[in-house]
Protein backbone atom coordinates (compact mmCIF):
# COMPACT_ATOMS: atom_id res chain seq x y z
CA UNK A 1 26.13 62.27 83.90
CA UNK A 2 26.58 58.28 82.62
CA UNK A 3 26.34 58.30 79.11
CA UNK A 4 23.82 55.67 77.81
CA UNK A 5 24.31 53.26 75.27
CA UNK A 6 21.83 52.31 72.74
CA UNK A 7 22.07 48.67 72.79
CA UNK A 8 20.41 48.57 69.42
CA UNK A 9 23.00 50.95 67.53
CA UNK A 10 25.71 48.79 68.43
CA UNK A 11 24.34 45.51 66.75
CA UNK A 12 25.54 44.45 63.91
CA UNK A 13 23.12 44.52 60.42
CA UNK A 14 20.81 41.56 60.43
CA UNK A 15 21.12 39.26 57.32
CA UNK A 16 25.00 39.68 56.86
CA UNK A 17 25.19 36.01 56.48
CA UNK A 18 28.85 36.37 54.40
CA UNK A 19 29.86 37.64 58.25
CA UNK A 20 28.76 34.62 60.32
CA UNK A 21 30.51 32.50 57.34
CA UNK A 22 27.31 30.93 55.94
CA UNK A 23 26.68 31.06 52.06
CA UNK A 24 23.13 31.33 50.62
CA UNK A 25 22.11 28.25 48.46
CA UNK A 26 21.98 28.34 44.80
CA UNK A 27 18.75 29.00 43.01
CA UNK A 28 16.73 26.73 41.74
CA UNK A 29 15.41 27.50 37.82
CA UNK A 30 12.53 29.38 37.47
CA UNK A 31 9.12 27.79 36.62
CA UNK A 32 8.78 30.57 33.72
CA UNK A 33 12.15 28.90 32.39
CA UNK A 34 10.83 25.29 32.14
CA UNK A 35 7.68 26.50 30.72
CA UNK A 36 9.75 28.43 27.74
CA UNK A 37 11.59 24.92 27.48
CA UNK A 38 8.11 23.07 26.47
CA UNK A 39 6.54 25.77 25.14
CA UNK A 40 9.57 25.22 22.19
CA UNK A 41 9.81 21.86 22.43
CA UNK A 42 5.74 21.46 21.25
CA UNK A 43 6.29 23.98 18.13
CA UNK A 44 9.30 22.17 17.13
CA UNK A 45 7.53 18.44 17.39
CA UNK A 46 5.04 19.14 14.36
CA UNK A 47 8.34 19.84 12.01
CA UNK A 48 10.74 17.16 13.44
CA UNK A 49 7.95 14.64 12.13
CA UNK A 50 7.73 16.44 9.09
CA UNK A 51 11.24 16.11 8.48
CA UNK A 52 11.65 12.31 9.24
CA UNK A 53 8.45 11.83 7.11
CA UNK A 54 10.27 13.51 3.89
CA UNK A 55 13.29 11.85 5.30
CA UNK A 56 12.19 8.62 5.96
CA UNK A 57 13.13 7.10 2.25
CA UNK A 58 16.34 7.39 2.91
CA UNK A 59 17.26 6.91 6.23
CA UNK A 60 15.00 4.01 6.34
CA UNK A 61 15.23 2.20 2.14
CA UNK A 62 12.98 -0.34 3.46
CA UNK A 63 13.01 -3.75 1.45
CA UNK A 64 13.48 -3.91 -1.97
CA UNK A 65 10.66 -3.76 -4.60
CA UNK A 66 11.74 -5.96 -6.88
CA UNK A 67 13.93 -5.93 -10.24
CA UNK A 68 11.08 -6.14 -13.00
CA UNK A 69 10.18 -5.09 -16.78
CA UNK A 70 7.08 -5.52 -18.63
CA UNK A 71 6.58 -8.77 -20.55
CA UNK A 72 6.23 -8.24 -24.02
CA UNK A 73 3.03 -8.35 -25.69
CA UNK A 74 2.60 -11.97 -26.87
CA UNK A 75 -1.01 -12.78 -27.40
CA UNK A 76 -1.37 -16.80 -28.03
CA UNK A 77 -4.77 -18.63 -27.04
CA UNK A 78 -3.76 -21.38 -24.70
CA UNK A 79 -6.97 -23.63 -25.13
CA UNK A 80 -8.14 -26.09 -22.67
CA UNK A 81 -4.90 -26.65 -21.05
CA UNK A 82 -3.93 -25.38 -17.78
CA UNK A 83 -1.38 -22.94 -17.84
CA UNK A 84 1.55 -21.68 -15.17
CA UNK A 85 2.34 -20.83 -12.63
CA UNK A 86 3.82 -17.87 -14.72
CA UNK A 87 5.23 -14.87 -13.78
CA UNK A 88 3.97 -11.87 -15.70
CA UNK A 89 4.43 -7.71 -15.59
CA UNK A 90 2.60 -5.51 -17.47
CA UNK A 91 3.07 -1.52 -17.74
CA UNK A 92 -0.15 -0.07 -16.23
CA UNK A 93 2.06 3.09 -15.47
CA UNK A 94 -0.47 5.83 -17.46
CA UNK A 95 -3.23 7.30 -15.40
CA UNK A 96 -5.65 8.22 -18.35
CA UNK A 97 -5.90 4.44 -20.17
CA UNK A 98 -6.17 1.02 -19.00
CA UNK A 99 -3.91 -2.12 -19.54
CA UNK A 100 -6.18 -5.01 -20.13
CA UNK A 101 -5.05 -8.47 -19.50
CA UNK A 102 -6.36 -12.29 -21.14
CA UNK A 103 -5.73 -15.48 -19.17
CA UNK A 104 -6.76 -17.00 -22.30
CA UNK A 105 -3.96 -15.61 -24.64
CA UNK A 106 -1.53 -15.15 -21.42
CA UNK A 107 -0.61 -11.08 -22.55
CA UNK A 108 -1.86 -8.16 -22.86
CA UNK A 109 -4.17 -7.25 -25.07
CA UNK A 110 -5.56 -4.30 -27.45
CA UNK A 111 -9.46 -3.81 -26.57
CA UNK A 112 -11.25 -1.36 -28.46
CA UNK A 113 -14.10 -0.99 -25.66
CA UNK A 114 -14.30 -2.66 -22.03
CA UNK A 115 -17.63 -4.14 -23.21
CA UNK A 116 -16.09 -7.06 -25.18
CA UNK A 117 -14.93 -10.84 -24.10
CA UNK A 118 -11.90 -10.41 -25.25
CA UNK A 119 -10.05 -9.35 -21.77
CA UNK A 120 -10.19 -10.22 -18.20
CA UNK A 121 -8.77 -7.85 -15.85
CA UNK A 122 -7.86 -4.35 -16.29
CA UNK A 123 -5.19 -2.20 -15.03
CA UNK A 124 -4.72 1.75 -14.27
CA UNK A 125 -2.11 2.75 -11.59
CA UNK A 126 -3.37 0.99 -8.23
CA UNK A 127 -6.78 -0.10 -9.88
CA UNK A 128 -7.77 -3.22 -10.50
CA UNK A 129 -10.89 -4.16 -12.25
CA UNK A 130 -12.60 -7.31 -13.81
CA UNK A 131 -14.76 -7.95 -16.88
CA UNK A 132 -17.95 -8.20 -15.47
CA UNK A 133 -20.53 -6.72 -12.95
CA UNK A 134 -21.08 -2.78 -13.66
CA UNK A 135 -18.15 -2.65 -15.78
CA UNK A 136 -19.11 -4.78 -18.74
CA UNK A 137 -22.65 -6.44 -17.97
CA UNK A 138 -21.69 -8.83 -20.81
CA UNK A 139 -18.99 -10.58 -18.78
CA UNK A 140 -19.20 -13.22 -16.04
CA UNK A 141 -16.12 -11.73 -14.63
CA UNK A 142 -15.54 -11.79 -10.46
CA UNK A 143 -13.37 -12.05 -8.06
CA UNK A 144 -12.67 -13.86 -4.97
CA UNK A 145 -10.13 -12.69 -2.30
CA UNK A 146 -9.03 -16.18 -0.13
CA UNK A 147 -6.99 -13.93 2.34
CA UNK A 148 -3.64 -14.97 3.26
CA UNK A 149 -1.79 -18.25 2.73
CA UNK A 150 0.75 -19.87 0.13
CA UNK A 151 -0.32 -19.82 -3.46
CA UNK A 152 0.80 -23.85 -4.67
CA UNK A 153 -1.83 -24.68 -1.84
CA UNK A 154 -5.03 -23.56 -3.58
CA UNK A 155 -5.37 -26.59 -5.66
CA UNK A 156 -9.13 -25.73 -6.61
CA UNK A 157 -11.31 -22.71 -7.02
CA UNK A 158 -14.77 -22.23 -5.14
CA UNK A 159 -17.57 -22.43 -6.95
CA UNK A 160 -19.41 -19.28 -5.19
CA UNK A 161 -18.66 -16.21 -3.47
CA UNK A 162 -17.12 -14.21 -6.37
CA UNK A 163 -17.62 -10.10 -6.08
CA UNK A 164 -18.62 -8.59 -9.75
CA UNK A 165 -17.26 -4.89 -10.51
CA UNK A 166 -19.96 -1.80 -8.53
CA UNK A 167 -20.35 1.89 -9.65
CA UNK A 168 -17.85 3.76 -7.58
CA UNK A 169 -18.58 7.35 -8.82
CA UNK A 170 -20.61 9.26 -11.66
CA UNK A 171 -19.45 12.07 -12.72
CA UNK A 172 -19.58 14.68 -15.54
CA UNK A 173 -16.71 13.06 -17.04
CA UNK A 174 -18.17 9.09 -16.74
CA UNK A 175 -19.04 6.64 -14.64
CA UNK A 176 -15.73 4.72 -12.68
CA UNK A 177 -16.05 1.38 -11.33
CA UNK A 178 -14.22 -0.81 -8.77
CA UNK A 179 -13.89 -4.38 -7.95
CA UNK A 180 -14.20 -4.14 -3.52
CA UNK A 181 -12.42 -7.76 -3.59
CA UNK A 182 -8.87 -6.70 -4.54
CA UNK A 183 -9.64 -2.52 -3.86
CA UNK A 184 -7.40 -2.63 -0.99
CA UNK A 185 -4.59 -5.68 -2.33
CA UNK A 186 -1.94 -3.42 -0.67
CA UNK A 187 -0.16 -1.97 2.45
CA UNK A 188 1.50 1.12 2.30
CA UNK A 189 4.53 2.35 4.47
CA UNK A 190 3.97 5.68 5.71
CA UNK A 191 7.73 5.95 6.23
CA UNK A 192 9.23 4.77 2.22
CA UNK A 193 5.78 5.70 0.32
CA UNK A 194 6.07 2.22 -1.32
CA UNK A 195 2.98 0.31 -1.66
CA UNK A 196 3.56 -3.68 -0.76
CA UNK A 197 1.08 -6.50 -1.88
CA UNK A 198 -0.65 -8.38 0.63
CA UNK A 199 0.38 -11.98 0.95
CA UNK A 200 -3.23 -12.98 -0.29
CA UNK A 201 -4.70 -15.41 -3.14
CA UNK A 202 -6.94 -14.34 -5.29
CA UNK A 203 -9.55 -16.74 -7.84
CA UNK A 204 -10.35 -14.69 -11.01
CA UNK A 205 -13.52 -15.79 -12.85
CA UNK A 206 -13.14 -14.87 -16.16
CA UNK A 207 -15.31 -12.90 -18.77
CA UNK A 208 -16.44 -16.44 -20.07
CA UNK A 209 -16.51 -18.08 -16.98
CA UNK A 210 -13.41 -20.07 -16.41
CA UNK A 211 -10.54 -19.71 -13.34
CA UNK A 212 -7.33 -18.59 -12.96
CA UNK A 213 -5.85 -18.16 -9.24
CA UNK A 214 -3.33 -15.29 -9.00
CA UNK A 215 -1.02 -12.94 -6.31
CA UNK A 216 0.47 -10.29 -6.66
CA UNK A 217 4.04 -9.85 -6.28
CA UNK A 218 5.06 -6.54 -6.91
CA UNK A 219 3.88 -2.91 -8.32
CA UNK A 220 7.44 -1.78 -9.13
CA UNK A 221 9.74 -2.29 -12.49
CA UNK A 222 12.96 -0.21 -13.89
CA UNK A 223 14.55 -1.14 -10.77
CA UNK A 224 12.11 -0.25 -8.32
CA UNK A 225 12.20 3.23 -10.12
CA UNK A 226 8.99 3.35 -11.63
CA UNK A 227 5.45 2.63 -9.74
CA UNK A 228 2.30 1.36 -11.93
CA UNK A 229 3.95 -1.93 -13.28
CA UNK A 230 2.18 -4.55 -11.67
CA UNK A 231 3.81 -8.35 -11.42
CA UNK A 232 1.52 -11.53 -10.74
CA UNK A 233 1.92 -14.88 -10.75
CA UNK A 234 -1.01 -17.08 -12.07
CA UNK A 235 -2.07 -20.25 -13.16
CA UNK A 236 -5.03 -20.46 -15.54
CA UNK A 237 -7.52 -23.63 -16.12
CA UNK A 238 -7.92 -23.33 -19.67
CA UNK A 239 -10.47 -26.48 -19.72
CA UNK A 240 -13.29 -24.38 -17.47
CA UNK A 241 -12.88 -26.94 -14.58
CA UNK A 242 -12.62 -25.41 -10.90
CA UNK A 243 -9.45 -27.44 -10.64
CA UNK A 244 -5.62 -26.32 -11.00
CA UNK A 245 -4.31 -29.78 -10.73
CA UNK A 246 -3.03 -30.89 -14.08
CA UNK A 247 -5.16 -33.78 -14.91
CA UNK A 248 -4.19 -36.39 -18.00
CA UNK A 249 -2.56 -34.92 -20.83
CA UNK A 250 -1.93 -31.48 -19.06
């Protein structure tokens, strides 16, 4: 008898691809890897901005605040002359009293209570406040914000259009007010916490009803150390005229 071969026992094992001399192809990463990947990278993103917020002073300085200390306390009445520009800081660093400020005497001044004449703005931290409207009903006191654009170019004030001082909350302890014209005189960077003064004019009516025009410059002194110390520049018509262009014998 022929034996009989089984043609399937002698074939070789299907698959053996390292015996016909082909190699498999890498493998590609897993989906489930990738996902990990962002699944990290979106916890981590909330604490790398952290970090480059409490960072951000100094890797990033920004510009400099200015090199400023208070003017000393010099009050002097100026009459019916008009006065500046001039350049003044005062120290409005304490959150728990005001600094007032007279146009009239060019200084700060001692006030006994905010419902006198004998002060024009106010000053606590970032607040700003003038001597009229709900905080001394007494004063003619206002403000008028012209926006943007050089200070030597407003040559005379409006005669309308000033905002007085509004109720901005009651509360068991008082009543605070605000002035909404110079409320928001600053930008602040996000990235140096330092807050800048806006390039804008502003026309201060007085508590008896004459004009000064005024910026700010900075809110910085001790080297750029100490916050609260605001600087301005002014000019102040002592003769209760709208105008800021010295006239004869000014």
């Amino acid at each position: 008898m022929k034996r009989s071969t089984s043609p399937i026992a002698s074939m070789e094992p299907l698959g053996n691809d390292t015996h016909m001399g082909v190699t498999s192809p890498p493998q590609a990463p897993s989906r489930s890897r990738w996902r990990l990947v962002l699944q990290v990278g979106l916890v981590a993103l909330p604490f790398l901005g952290l970090a480059m917020l409490l960072l951000a002073p100094w890797i990033f300085p920004g510009p400099p605040v200015g090199n400023f200390s208070a003017t000393p306390p010099n009050p002097v009445a100026v009459g019916e002359r008009l006065v500046g520009p001039v350049l003044h800081t005062l120290d409005a660093r304490a959150a728990d009293t005001w600094t007032f400020f007279d146009f009239s005497q060019g200084s700060v001044v001692e006030v006994l209570h905010q419902f006198g004449l004998d002060w024009d703005l106010a000053f606590q931290r970032h607040k700003i406040i003038v001597n009229g409207g709900a905080t001394n009903p007494k004063g003619q006191g206002g403000i008028l914000n012209l926006g943007e654009m050089p200070f030597e170019e407003v040559t005379e004030a409006p005669a309308n259009g000033y905002i007085e001082d509004t109720i901005a909350t009651i509360s068991p302890a008082g009543i605070s007010t605000e002035n909404l014209a110079i409320k928001a005189w600053y930008q602040y960077n996000m990235l140096t916490h330092l807050l800048h003064p806006k390039p804008h004019v502003y026309i201060i009516r007085t508590a008896d009803g004459k004009y000064a025009r005024m910026r700010l410059v900075s809110y910085y002194c001790d080297g750029g150390n100490a916050s609260g110390c605001f600087t301005f520049e002014y000019m102040y018509q002592g003769n209760g005229s709208l105008s800021f262009v010295p006239g004869p014998g000014q």
